[in-house]
PDB file of N, CA and C in Angstrom:
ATOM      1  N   UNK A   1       1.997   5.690 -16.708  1.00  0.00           N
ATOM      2  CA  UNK A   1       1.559   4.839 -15.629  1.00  0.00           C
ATOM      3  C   UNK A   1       2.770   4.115 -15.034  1.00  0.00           C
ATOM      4  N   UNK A   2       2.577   3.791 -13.511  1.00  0.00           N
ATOM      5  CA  UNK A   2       3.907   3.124 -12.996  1.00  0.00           C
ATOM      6  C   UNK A   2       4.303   1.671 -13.356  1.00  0.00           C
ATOM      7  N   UNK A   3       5.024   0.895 -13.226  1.00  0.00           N
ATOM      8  CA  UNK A   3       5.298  -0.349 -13.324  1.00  0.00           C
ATOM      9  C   UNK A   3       6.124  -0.902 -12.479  1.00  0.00           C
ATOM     10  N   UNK A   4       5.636  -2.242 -12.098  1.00  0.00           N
ATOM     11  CA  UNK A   4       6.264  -3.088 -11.446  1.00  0.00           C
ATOM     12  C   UNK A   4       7.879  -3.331 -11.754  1.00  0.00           C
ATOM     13  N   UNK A   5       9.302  -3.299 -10.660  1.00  0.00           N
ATOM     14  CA  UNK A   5      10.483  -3.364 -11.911  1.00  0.00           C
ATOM     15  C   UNK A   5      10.691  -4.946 -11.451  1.00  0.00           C
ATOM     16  N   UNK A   6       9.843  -5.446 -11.151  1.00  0.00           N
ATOM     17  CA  UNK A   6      10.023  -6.985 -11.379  1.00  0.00           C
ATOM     18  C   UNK A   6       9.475  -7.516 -12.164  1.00  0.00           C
ATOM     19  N   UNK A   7       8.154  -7.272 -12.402  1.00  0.00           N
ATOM     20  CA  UNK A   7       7.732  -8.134 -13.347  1.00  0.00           C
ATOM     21  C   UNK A   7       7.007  -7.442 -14.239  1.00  0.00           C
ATOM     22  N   UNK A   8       7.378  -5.471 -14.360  1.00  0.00           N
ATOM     23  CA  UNK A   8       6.898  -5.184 -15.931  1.00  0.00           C
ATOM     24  C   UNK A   8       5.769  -4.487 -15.964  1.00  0.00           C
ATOM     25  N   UNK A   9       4.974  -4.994 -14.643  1.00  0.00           N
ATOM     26  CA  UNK A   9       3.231  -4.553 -15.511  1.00  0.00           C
ATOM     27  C   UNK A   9       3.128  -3.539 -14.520  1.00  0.00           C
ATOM     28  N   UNK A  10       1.450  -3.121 -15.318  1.00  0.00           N
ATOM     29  CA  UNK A  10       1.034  -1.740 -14.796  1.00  0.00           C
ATOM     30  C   UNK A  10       0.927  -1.697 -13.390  1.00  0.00           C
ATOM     31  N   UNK A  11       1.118  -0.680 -12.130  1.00  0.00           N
ATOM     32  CA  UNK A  11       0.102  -0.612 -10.866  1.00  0.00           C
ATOM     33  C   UNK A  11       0.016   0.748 -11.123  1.00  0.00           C
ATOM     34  N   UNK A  12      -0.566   1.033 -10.146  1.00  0.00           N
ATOM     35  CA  UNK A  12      -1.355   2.045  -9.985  1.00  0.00           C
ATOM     36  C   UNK A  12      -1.740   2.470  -7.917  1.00  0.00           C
ATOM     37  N   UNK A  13      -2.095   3.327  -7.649  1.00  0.00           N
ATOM     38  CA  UNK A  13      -2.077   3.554  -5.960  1.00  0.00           C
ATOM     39  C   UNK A  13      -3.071   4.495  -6.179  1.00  0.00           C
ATOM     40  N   UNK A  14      -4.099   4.356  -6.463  1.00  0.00           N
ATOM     41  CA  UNK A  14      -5.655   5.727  -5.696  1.00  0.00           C
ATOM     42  C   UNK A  14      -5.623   5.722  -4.627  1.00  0.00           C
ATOM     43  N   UNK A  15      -6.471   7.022  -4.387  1.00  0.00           N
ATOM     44  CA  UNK A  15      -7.029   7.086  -3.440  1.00  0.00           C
ATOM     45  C   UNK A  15      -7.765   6.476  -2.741  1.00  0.00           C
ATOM     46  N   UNK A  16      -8.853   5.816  -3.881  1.00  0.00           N
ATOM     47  CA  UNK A  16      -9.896   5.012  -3.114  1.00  0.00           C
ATOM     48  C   UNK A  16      -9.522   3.539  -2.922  1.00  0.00           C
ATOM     49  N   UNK A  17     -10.144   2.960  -2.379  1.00  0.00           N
ATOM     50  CA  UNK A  17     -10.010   1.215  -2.137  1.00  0.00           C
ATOM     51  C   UNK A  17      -8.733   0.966  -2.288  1.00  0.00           C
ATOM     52  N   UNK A  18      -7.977   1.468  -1.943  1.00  0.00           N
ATOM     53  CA  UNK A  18      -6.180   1.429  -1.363  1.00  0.00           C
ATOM     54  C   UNK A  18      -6.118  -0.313  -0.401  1.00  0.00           C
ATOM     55  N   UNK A  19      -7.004  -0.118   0.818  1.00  0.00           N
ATOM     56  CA  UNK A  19      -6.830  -0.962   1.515  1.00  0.00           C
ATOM     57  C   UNK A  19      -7.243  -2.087   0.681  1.00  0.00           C
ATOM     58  N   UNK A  20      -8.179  -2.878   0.238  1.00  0.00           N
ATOM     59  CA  UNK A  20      -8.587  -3.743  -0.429  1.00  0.00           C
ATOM     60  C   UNK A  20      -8.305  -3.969  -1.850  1.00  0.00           C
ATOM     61  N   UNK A  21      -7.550  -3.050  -2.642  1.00  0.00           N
ATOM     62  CA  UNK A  21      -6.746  -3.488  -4.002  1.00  0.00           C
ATOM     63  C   UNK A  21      -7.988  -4.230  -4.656  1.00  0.00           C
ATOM     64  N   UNK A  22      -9.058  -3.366  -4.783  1.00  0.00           N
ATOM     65  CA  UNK A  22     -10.207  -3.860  -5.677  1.00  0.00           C
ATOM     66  C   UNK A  22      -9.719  -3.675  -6.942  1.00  0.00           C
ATOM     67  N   UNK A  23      -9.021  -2.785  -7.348  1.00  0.00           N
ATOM     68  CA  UNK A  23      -8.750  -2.615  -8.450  1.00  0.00           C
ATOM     69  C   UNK A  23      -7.718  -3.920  -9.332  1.00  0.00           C
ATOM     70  N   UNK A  24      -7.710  -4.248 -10.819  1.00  0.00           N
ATOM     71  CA  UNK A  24      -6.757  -5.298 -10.961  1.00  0.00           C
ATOM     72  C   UNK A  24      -5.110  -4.619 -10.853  1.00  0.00           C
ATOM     73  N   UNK A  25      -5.162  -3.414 -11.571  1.00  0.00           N
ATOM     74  CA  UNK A  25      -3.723  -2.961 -11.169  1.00  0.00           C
ATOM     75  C   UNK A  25      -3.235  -2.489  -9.737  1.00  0.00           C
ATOM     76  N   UNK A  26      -4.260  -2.266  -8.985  1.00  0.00           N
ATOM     77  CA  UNK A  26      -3.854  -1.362  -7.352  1.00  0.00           C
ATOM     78  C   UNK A  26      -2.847  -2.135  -6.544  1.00  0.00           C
ATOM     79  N   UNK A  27      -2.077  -1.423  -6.484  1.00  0.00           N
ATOM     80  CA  UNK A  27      -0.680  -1.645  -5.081  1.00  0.00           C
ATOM     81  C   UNK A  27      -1.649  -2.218  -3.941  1.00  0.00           C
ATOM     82  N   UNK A  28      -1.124  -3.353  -3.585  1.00  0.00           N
ATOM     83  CA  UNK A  28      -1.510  -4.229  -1.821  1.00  0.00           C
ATOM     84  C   UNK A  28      -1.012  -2.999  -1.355  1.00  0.00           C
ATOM     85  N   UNK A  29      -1.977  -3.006   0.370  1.00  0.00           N
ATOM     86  CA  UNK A  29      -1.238  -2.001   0.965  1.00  0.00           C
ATOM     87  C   UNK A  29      -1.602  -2.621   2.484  1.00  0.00           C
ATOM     88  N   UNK A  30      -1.010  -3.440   3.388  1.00  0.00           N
ATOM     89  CA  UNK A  30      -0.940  -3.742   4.469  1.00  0.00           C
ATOM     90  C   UNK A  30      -0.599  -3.600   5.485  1.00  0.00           C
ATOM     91  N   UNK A  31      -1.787  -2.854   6.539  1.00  0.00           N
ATOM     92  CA  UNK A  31      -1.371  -1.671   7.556  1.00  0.00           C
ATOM     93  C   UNK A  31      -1.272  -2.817   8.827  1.00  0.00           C
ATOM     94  N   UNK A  32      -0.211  -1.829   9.849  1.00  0.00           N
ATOM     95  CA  UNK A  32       0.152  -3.280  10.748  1.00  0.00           C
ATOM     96  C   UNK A  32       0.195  -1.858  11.950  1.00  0.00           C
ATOM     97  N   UNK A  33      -0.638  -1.826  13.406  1.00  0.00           N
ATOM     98  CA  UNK A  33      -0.148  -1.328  14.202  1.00  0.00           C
ATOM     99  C   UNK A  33      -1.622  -0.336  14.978  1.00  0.00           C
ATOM    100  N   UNK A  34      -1.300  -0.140  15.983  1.00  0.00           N
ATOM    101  CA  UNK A  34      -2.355   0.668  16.381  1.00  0.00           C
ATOM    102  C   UNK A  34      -1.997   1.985  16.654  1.00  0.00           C
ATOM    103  N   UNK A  35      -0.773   2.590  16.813  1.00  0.00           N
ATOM    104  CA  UNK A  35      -0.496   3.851  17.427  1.00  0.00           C
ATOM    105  C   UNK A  35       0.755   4.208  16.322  1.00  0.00           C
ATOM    106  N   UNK A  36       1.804   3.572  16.327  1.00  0.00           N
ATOM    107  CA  UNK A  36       2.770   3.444  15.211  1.00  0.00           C
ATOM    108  C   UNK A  36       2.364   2.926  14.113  1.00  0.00           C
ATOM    109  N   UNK A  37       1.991   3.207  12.840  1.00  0.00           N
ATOM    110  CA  UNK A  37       1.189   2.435  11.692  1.00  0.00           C
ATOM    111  C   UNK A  37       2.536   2.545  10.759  1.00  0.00           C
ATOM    112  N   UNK A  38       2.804   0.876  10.579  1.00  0.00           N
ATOM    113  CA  UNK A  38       3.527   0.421   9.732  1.00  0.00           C
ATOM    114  C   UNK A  38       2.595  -0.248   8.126  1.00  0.00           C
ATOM    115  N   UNK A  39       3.258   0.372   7.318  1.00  0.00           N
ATOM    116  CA  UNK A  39       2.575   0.039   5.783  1.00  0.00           C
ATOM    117  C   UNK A  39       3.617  -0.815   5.088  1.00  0.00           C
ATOM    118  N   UNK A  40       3.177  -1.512   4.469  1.00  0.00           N
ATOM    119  CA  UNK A  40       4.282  -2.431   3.191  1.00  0.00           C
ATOM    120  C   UNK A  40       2.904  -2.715   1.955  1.00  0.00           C
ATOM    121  N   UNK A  41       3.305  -1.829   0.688  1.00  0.00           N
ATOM    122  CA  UNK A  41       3.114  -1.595  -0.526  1.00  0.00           C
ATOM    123  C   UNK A  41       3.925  -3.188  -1.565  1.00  0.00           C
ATOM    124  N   UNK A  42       2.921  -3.455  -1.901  1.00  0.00           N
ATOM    125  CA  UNK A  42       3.315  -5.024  -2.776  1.00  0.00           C
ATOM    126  C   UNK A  42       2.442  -4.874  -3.813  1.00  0.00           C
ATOM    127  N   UNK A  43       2.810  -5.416  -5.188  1.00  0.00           N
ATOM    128  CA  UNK A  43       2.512  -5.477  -6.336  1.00  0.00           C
ATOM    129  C   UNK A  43       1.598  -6.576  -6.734  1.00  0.00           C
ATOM    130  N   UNK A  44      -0.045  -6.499  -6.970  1.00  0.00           N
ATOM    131  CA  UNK A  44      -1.098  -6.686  -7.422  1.00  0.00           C
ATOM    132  C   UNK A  44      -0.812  -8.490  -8.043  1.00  0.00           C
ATOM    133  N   UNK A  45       0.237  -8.210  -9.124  1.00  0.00           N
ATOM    134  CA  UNK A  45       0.095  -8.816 -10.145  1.00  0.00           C
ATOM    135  C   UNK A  45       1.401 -10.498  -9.030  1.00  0.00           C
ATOM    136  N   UNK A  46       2.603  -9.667  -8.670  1.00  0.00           N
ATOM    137  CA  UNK A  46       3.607 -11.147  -8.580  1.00  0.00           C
ATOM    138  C   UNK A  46       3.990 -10.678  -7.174  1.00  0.00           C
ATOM    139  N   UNK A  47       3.281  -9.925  -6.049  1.00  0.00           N
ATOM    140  CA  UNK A  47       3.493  -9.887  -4.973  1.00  0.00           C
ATOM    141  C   UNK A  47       4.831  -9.645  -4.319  1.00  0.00           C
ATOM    142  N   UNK A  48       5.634  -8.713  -5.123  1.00  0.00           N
ATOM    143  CA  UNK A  48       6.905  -8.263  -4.436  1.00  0.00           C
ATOM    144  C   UNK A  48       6.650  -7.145  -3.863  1.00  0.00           C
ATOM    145  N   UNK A  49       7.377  -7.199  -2.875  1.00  0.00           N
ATOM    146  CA  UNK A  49       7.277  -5.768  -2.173  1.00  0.00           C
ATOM    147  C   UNK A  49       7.848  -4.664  -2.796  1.00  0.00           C
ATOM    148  N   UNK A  50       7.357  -3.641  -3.047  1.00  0.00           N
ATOM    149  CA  UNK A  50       7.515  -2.165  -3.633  1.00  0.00           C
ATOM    150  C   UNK A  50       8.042  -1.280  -2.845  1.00  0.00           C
ATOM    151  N   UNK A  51       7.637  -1.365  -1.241  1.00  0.00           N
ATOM    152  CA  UNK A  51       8.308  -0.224  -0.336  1.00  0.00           C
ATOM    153  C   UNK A  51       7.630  -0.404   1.246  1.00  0.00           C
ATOM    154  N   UNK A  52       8.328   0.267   1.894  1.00  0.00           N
ATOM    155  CA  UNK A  52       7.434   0.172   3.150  1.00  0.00           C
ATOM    156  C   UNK A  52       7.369   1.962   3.669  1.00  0.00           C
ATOM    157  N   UNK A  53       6.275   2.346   4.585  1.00  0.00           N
ATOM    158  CA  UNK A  53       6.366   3.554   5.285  1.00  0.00           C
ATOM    159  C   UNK A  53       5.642   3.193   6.287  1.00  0.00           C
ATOM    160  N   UNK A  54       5.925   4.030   7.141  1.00  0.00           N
ATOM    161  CA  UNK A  54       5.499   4.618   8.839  1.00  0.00           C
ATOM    162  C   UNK A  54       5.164   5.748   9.071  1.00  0.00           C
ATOM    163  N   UNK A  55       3.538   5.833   9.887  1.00  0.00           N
ATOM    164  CA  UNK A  55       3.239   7.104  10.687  1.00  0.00           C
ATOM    165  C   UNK A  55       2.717   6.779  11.862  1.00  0.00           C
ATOM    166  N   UNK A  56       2.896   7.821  12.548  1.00  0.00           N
ATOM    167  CA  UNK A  56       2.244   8.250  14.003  1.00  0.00           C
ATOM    168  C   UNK A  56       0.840   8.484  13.881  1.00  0.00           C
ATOM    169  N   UNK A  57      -0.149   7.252  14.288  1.00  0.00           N
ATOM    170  CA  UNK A  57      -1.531   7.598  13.936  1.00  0.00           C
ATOM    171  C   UNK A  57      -2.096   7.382  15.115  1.00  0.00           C
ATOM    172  N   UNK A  58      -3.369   6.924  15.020  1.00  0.00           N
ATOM    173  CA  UNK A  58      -4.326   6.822  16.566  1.00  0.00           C
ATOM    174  C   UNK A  58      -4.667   8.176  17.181  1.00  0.00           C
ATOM    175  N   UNK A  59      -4.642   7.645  18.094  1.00  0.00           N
ATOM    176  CA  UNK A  59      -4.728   8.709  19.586  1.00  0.00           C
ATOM    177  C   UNK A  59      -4.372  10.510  19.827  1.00  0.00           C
ATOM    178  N   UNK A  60      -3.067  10.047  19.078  1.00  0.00           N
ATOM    179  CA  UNK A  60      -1.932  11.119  19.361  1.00  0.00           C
ATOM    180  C   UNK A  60      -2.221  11.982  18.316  1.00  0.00           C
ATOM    181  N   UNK A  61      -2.552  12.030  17.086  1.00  0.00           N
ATOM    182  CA  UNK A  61      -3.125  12.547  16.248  1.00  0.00           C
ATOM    183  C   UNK A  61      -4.316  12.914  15.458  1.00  0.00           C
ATOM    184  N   UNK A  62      -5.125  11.853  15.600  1.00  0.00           N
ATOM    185  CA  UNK A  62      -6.475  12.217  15.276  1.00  0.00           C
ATOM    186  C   UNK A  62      -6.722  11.154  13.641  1.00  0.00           C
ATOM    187  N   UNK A  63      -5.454  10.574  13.258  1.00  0.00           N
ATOM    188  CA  UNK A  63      -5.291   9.776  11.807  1.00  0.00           C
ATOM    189  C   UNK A  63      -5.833   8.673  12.234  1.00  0.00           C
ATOM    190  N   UNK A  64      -6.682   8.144  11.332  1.00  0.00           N
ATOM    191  CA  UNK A  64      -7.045   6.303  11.495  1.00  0.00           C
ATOM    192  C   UNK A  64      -6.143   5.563  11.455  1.00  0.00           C
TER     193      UNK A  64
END
């Protein structure tokens, strides 16, 4: 299982309930954008950021 390298503990990233981090270990995942979708991945437990990514969604593609 993955771990946080700040503070040690478990996360984890499913498939499901991604956006809402229902889970206690699930990676935050906070989508920012309507056409360009910017993501930043943060850790459950002490809220550091883990990573960020970008896609081309909306319109132009057919992606939510």
């Amino acid at each position: 299982m993955a771990k946080c390298p700040h503070c040690k503990q478990p996360v984890t990233l499913e498939k499901t309930h991604r956006e809402t981090g229902d889970l206690p270990d699930e990676i935050h995942k906070d989508v920012v954008g309507a056409v360009k979708k910017e993501i930043m991945y943060s850790c459950p437990h002490c809220d550091a950021v883990l990573g960020f990514g970008f896609f081309i969604g909306g319109f132009l593609t057919g992606r939510p």
